[in-house]
Protein backbone atom coordinates (compact mmCIF):
# COMPACT_ATOMS: atom_id res chain seq x y z
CA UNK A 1 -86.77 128.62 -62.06
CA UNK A 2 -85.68 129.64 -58.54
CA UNK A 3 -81.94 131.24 -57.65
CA UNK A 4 -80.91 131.79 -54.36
CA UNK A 5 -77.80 132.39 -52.31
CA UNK A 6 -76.24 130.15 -49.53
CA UNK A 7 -72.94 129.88 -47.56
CA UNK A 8 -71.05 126.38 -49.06
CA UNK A 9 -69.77 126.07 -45.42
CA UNK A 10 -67.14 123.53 -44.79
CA UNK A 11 -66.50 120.09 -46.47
CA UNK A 12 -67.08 117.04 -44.29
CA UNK A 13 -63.61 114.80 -42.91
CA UNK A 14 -61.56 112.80 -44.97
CA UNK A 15 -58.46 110.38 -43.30
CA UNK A 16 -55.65 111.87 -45.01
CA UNK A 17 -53.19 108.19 -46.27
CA UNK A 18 -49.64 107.91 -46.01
CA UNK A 19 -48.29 111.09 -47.69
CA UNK A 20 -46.64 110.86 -50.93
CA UNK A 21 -43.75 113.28 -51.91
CA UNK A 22 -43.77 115.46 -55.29
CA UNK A 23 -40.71 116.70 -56.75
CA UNK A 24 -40.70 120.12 -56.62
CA UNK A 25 -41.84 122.22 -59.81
CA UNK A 26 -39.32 122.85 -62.29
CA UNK A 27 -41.11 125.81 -63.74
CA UNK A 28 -41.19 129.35 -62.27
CA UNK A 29 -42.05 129.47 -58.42
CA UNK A 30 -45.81 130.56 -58.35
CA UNK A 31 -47.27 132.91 -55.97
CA UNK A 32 -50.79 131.82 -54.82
CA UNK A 33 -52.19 134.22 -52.83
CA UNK A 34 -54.36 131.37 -50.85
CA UNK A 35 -50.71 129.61 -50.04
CA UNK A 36 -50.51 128.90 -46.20
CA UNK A 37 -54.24 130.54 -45.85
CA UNK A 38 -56.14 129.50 -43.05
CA UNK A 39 -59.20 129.34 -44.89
CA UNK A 40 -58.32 126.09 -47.01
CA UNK A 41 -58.54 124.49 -43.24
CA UNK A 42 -61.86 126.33 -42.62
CA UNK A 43 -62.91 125.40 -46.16
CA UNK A 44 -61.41 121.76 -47.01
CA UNK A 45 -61.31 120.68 -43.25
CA UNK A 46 -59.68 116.95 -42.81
CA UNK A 47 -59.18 116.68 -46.22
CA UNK A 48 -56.60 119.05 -46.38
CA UNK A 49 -53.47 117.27 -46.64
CA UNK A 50 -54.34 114.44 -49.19
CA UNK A 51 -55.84 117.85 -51.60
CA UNK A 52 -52.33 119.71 -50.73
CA UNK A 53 -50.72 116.62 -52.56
CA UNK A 54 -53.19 117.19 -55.40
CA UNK A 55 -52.25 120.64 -55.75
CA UNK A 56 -48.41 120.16 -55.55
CA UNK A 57 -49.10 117.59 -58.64
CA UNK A 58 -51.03 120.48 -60.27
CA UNK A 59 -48.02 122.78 -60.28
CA UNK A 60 -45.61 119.96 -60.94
CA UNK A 61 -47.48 118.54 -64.30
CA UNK A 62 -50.49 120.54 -64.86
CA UNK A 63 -49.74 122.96 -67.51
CA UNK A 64 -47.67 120.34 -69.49
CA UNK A 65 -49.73 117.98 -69.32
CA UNK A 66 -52.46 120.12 -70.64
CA UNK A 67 -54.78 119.82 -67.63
CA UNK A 68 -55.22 123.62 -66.55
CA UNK A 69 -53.87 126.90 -68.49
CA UNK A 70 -50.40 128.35 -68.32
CA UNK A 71 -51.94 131.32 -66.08
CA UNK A 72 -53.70 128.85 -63.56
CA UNK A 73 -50.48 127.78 -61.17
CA UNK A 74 -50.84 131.45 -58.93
CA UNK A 75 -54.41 131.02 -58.84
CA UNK A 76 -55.19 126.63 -57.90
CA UNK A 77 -56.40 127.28 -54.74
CA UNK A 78 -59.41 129.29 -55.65
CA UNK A 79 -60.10 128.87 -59.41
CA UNK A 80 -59.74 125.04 -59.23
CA UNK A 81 -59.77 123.30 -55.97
CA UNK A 82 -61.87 125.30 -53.94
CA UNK A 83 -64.38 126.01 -56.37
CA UNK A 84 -64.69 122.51 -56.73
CA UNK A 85 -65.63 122.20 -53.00
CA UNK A 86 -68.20 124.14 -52.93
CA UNK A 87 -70.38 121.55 -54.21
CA UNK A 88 -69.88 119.40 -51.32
CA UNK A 89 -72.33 120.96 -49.14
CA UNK A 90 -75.00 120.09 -51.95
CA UNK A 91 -73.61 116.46 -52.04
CA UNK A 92 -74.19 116.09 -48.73
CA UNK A 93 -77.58 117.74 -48.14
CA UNK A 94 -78.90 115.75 -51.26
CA UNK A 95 -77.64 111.81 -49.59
CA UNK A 96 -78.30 112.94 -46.20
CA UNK A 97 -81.13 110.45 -45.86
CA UNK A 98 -79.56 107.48 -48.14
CA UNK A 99 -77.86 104.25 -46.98
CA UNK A 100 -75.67 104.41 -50.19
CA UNK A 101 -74.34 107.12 -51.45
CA UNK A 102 -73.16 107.30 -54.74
CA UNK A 103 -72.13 110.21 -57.20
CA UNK A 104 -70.75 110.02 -60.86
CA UNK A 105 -68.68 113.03 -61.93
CA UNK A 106 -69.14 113.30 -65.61
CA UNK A 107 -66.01 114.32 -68.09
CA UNK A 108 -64.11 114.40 -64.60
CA UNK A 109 -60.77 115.87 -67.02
CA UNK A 110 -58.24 117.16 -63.98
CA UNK A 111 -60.21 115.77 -61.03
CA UNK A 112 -62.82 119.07 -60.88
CA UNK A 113 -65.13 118.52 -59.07
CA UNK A 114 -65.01 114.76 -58.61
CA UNK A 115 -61.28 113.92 -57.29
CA UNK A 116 -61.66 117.19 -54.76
CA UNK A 117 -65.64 116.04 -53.55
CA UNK A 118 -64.34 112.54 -53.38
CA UNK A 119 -61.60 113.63 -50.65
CA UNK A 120 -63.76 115.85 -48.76
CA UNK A 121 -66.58 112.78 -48.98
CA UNK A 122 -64.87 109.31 -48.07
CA UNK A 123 -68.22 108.08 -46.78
CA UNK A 124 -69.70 108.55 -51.09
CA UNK A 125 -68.62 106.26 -53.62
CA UNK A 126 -67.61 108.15 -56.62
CA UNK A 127 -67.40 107.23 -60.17
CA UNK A 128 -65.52 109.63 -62.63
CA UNK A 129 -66.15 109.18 -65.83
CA UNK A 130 -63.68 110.65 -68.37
CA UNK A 131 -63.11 109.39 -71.87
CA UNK A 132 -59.97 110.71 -72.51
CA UNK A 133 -57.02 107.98 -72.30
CA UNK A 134 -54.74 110.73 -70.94
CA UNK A 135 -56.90 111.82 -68.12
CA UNK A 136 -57.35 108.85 -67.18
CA UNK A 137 -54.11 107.98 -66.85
CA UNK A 138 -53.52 111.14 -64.61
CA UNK A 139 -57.02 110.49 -62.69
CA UNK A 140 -55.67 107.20 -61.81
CA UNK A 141 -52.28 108.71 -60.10
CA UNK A 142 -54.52 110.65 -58.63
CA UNK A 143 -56.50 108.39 -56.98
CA UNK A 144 -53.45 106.18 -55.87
CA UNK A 145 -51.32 109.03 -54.29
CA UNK A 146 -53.40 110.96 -52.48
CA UNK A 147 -54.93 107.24 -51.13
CA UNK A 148 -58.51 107.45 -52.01
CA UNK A 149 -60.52 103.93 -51.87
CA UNK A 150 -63.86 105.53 -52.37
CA UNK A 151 -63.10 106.41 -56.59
CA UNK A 152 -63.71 104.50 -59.38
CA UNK A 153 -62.57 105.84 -62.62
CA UNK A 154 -64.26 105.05 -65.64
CA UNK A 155 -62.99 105.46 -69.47
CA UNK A 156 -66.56 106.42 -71.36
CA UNK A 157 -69.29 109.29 -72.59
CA UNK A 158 -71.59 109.87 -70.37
CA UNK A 159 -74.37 108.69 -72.77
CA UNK A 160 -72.78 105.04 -73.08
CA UNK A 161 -73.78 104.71 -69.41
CA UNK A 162 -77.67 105.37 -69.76
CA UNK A 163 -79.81 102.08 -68.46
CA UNK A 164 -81.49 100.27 -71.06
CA UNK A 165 -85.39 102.29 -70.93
CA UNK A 166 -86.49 98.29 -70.28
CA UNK A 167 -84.56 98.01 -67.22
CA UNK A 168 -84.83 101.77 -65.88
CA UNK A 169 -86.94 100.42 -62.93
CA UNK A 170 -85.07 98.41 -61.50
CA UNK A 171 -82.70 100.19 -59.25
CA UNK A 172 -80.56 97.79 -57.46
CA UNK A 173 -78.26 97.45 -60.08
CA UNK A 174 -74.70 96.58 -60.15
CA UNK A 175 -73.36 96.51 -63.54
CA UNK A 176 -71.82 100.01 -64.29
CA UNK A 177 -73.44 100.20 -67.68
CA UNK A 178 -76.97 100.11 -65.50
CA UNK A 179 -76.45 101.70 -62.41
CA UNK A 180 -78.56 104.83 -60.98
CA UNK A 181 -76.49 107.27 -59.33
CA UNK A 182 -77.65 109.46 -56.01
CA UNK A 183 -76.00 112.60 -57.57
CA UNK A 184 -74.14 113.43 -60.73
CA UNK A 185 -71.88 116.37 -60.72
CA UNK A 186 -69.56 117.98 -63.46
CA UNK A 187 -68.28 121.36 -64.13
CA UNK A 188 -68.24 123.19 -67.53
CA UNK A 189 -68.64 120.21 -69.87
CA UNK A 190 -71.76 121.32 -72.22
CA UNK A 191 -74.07 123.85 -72.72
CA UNK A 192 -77.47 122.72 -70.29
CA UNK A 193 -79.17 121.72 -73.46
CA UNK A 194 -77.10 118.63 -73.75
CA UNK A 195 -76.12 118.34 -70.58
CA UNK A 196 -79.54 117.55 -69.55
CA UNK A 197 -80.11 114.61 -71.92
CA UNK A 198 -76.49 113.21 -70.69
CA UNK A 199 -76.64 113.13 -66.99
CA UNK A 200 -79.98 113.14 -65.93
CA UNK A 201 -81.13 109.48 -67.11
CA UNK A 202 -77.95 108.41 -65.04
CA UNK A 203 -80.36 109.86 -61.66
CA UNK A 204 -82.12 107.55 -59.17
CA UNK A 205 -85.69 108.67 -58.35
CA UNK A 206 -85.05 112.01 -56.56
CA UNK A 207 -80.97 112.12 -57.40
CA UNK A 208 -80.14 115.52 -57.93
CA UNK A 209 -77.70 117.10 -60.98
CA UNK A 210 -75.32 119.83 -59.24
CA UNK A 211 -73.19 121.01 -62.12
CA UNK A 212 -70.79 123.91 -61.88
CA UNK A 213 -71.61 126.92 -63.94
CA UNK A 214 -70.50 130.08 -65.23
CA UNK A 215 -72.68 133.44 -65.16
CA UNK A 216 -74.80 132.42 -67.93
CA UNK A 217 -76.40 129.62 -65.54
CA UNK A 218 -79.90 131.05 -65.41
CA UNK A 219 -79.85 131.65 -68.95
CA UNK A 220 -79.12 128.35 -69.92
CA UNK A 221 -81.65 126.85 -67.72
CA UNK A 222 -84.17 128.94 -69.27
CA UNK A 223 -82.94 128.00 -72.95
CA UNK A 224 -83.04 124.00 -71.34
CA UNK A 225 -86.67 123.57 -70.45
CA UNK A 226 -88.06 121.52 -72.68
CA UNK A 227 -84.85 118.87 -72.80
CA UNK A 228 -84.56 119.22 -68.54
CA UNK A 229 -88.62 118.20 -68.74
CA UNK A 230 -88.25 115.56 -71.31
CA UNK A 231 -85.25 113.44 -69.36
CA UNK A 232 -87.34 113.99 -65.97
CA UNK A 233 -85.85 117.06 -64.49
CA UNK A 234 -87.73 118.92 -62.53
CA UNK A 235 -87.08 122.28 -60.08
CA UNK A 236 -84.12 123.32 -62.41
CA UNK A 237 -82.73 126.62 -59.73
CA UNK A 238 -79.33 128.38 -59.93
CA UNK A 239 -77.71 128.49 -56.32
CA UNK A 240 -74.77 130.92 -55.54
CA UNK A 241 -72.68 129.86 -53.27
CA UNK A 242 -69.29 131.97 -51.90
CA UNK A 243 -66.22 130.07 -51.24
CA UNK A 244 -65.25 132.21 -48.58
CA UNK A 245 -64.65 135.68 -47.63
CA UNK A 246 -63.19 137.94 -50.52
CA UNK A 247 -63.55 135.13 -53.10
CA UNK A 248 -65.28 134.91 -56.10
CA UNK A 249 -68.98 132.83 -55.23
CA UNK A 250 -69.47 129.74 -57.71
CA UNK A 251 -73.01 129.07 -59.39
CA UNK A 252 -74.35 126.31 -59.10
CA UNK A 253 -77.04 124.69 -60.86
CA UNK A 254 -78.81 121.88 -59.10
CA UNK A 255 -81.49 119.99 -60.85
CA UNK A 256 -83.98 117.19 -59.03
CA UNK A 257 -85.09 113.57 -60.83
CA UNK A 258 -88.75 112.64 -60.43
């Protein structure tokens, strides 16, 4: 297993739509440090505005609707949206050479990674895939305020999506059930042990896995090997990858399809 370190660097453009206005929060004002910061431009680039929307929907109905913790308002910026970013760079680098690009974010819950990746990549077409009526519900505001036409959001497990084995060949497919994504992302769903068995059958030939991990990433890899192996994954490395300066790097954990 390899682990290296690289600079995330900034997410690509994204045409911001017709802004939509929140009300304002009726809890406590919050004090997030990254508030005003010129590094969410440097960072989140074009795609600023239409994630500022997303984040003033975060404070407004986040915490009651049970989509981040009580202590996340002061700390969006970083903990949520940002470190959802930084997988962008690996998005990109992975579809570079690809006519269509397409990425499923699996058990997608608030929008992290896939609702922040999908704004920062309008030229990918996303899928998130979320079983939870509720989140869906809140993934599909969303989608319609902050104006994104490249998401499709999807009420199933992960594992109801695997091709038939019969048909895994063939991949021009265009029924959801049987479709072969580019990439598949997610962020702290399940241990790698399951994980592998869940998202890696959903990989065209040479798609790539880039989940979100905690610390533990290298471990879990290592405990993984025989299930990453057995559904095709191959070159399982942990990258870390620093938002920016004085932030707290994110690993991630990319993973390539034979």
């Amino acid at each position: 297993m390899e682990s290296q370190k690289v600079d995330a660097g900034k997410a690509d453009s994204a045409q911001p739509r017709e802004p939509v206005q929140f009300q304002g929060s009726e809890s406590s004002p919050h004090s997030d440090p990254l508030e005003g910061s010129p590094v969410l431009q440097e960072i989140l680039g074009d795609a600023l505005p239409q994630l500022e929307m997303f984040h003033v929907k975060l404070l407004n109905e986040g915490v009651r609707r049970g989509l981040i913790g009580p202590r996340d308002p002061d700390r969006l910026w970083e903990r949520h949206i940002l470190n959802s970013a930084v997988i962008v760079p690996f998005i990109r680098q992975c579809t570079a050479n690809l006519s269509r690009r397409t990425v499923a974010d699996i058990g997608s819950g608030g929008g992290f990674p896939g609702l922040v990746a999908a704004a920062c990549l309008p030229d990918h077409q996303f899928t998130l895939v979320e079983p939870m009526a509720r989140r869906i519900e809140w993934l599909n505001e969303c989608v319609n305020d902050m104006g994104l036409t490249n998401v499709v959001v999807l009420r199933e497990r992960a594992e109801s999506l695997i091709p038939d084995r019969s048909h895994r060949r063939n991949a021009d497919r265009n029924h959801m059930h049987n479709q072969l994504f580019s990439v598949v992302t997610c962020r702290a769903v399940a241990p790698m042990s399951k994980l592998a068995g869940w998202t890696l059958p959903l990989l065209a030939s040479q798609g790539q896995l880039i989940a979100l991990k905690g610390r533990s990433a290298a471990e879990e890899i290592a405990k993984a090997q025989q299930e990453i192996r057995r559904y095709g994954g191959v070159n399982p490395r942990v990258v870390e990858a620093p938002l920016g300066h004085g932030l707290q790097s994110t690993h991630v954990v990319i993973i390539s399809h034979r």
